[in-house]
N, C-alpha and C. Protein backbone atom coordinates (compact mmCIF):
# COMPACT_ATOMS: atom_id res chain seq x y z
N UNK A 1 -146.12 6.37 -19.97
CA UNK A 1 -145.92 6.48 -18.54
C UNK A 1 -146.94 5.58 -17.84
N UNK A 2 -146.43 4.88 -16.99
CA UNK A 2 -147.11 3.65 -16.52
C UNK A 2 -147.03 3.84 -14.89
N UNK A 3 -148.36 4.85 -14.36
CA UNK A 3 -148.38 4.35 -12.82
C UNK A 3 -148.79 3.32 -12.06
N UNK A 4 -148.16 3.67 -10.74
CA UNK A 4 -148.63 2.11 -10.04
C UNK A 4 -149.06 2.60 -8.57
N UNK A 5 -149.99 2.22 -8.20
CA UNK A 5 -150.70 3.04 -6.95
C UNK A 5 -149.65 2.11 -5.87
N UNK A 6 -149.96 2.53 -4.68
CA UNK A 6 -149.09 2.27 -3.56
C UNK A 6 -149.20 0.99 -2.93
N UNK A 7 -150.44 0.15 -3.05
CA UNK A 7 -150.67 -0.99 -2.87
C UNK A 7 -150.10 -1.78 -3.83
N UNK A 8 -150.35 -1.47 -4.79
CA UNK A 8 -148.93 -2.25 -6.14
C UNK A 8 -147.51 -2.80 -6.06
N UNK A 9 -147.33 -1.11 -5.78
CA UNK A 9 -145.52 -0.83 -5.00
C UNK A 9 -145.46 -1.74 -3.92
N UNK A 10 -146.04 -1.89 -3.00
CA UNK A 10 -146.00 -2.80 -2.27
C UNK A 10 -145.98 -4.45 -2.62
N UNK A 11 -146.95 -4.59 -3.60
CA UNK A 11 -147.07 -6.10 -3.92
C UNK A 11 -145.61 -6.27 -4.55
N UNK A 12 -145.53 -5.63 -5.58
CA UNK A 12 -144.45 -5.73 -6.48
C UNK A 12 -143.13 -5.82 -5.51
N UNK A 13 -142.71 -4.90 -4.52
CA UNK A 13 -141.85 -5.13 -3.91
C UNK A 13 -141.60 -6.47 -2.45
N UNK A 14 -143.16 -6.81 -2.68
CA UNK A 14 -142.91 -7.89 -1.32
C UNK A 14 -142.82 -7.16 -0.05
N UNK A 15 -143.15 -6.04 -0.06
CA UNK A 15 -143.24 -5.13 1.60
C UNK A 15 -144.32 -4.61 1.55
N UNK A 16 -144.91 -4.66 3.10
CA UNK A 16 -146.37 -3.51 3.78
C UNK A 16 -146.15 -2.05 2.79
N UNK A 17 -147.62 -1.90 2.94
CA UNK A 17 -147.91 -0.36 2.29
C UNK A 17 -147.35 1.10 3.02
N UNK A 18 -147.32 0.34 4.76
CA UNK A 18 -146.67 1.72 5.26
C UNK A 18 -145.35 1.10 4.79
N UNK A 19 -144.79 0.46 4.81
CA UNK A 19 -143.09 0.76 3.97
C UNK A 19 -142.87 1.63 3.05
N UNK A 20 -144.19 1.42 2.04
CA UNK A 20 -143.86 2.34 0.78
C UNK A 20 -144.24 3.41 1.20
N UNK A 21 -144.90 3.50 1.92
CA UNK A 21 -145.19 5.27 2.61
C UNK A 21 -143.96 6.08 3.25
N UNK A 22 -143.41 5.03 3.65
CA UNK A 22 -142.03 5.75 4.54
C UNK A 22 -141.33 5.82 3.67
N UNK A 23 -141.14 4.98 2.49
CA UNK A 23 -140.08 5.15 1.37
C UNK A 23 -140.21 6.47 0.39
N UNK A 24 -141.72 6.66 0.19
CA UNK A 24 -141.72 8.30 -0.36
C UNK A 24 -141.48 9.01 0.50
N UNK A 25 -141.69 9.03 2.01
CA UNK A 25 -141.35 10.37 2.43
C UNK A 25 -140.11 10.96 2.87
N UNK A 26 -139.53 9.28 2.81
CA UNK A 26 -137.78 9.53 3.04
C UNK A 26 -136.89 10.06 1.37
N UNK A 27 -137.57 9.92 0.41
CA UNK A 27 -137.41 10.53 -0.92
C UNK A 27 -136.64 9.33 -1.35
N UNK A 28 -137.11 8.13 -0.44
CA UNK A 28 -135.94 7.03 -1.46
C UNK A 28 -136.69 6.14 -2.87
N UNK A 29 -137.92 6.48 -2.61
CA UNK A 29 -138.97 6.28 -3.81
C UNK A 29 -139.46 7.52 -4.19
N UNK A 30 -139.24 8.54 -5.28
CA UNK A 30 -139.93 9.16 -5.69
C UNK A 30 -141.46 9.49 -5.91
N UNK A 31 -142.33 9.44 -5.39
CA UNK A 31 -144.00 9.57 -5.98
C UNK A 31 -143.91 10.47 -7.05
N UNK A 32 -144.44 10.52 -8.26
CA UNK A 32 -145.09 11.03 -9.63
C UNK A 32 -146.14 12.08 -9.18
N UNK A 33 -147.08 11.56 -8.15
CA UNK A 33 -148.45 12.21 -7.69
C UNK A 33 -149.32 11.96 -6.66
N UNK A 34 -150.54 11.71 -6.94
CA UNK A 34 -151.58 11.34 -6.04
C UNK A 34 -152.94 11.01 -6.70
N UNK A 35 -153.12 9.63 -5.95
CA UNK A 35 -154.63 9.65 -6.14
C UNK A 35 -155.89 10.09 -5.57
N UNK A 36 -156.74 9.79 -6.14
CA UNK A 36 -158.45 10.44 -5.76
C UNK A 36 -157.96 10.17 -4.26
N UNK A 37 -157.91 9.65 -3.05
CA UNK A 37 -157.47 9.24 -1.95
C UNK A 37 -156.29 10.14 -1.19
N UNK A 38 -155.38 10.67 -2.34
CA UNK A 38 -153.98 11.43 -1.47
C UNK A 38 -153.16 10.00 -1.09
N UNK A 39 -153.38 9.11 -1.72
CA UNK A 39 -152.03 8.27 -1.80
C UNK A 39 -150.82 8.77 -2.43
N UNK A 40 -150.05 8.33 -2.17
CA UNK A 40 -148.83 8.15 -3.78
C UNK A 40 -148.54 7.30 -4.47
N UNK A 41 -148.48 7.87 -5.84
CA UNK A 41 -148.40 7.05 -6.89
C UNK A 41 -146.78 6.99 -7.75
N UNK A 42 -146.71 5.88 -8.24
CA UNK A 42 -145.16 6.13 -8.58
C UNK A 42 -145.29 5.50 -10.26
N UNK A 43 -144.24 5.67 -10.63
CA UNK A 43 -143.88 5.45 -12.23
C UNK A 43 -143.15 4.08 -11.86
N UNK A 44 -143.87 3.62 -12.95
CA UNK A 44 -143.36 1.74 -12.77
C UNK A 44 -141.74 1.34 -12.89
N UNK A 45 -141.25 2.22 -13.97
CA UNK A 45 -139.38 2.53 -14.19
C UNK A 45 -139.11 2.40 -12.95
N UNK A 46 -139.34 3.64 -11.96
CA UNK A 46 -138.44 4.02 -11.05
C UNK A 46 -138.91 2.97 -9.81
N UNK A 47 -139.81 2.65 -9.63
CA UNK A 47 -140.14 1.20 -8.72
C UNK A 47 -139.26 -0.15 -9.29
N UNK A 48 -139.23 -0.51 -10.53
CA UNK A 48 -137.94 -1.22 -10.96
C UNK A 48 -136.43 -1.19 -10.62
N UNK A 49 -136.45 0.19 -10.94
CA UNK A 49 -134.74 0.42 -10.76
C UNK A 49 -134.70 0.26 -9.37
N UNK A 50 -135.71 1.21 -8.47
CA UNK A 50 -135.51 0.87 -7.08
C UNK A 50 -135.30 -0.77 -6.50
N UNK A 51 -136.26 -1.15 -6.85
CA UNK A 51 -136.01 -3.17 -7.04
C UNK A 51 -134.67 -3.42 -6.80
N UNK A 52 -134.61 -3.21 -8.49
CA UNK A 52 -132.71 -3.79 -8.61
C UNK A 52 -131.73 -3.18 -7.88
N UNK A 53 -131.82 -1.63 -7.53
CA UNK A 53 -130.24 -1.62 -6.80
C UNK A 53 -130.75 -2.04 -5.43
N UNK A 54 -131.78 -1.47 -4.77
CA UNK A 54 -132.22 -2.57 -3.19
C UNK A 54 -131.77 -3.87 -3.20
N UNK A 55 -131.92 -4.97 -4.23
CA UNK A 55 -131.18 -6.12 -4.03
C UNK A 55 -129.87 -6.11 -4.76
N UNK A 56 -129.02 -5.12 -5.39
CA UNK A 56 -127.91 -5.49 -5.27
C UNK A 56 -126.87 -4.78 -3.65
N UNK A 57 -127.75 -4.21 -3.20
CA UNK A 57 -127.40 -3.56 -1.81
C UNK A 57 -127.54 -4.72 -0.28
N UNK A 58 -128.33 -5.53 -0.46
CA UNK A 58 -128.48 -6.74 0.20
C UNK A 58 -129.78 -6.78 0.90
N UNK A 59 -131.15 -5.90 -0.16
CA UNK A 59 -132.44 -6.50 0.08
C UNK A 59 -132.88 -5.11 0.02
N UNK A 60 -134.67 -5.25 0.45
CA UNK A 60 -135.44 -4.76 0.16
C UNK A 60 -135.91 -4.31 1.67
């Protein structure tokens, strides 16, 4: 199991960190947990899959 803190999710996806903030709380990114901070943290899989169907939907 491979997490990725929220600044990651962000790089990786090419969008701001509050994006990925709004994206866990809208439940369209799952978070795994939290760090020392009370960020969220996500599983690298499900940041992937999210990837791919976001661009087969017509973006990110």
């Amino acid at each position: 199991m491979s997490l990725m803190t929220t600044e990651q999710v962000a790089d990786f996806l090419g969008v701001k960190v509050e994006r990925v903030r709004r994206l866990a709380r809208e439940n369209l990114l799952v978070a795994k947990g939290q760090d020392a901070q009370g960020e969220p943290t996500f599983e690298k899989s499900d940041v992937e899959k999210y990837k791919e169907l976001a661009q087969r939907l017509g973006g990110i």
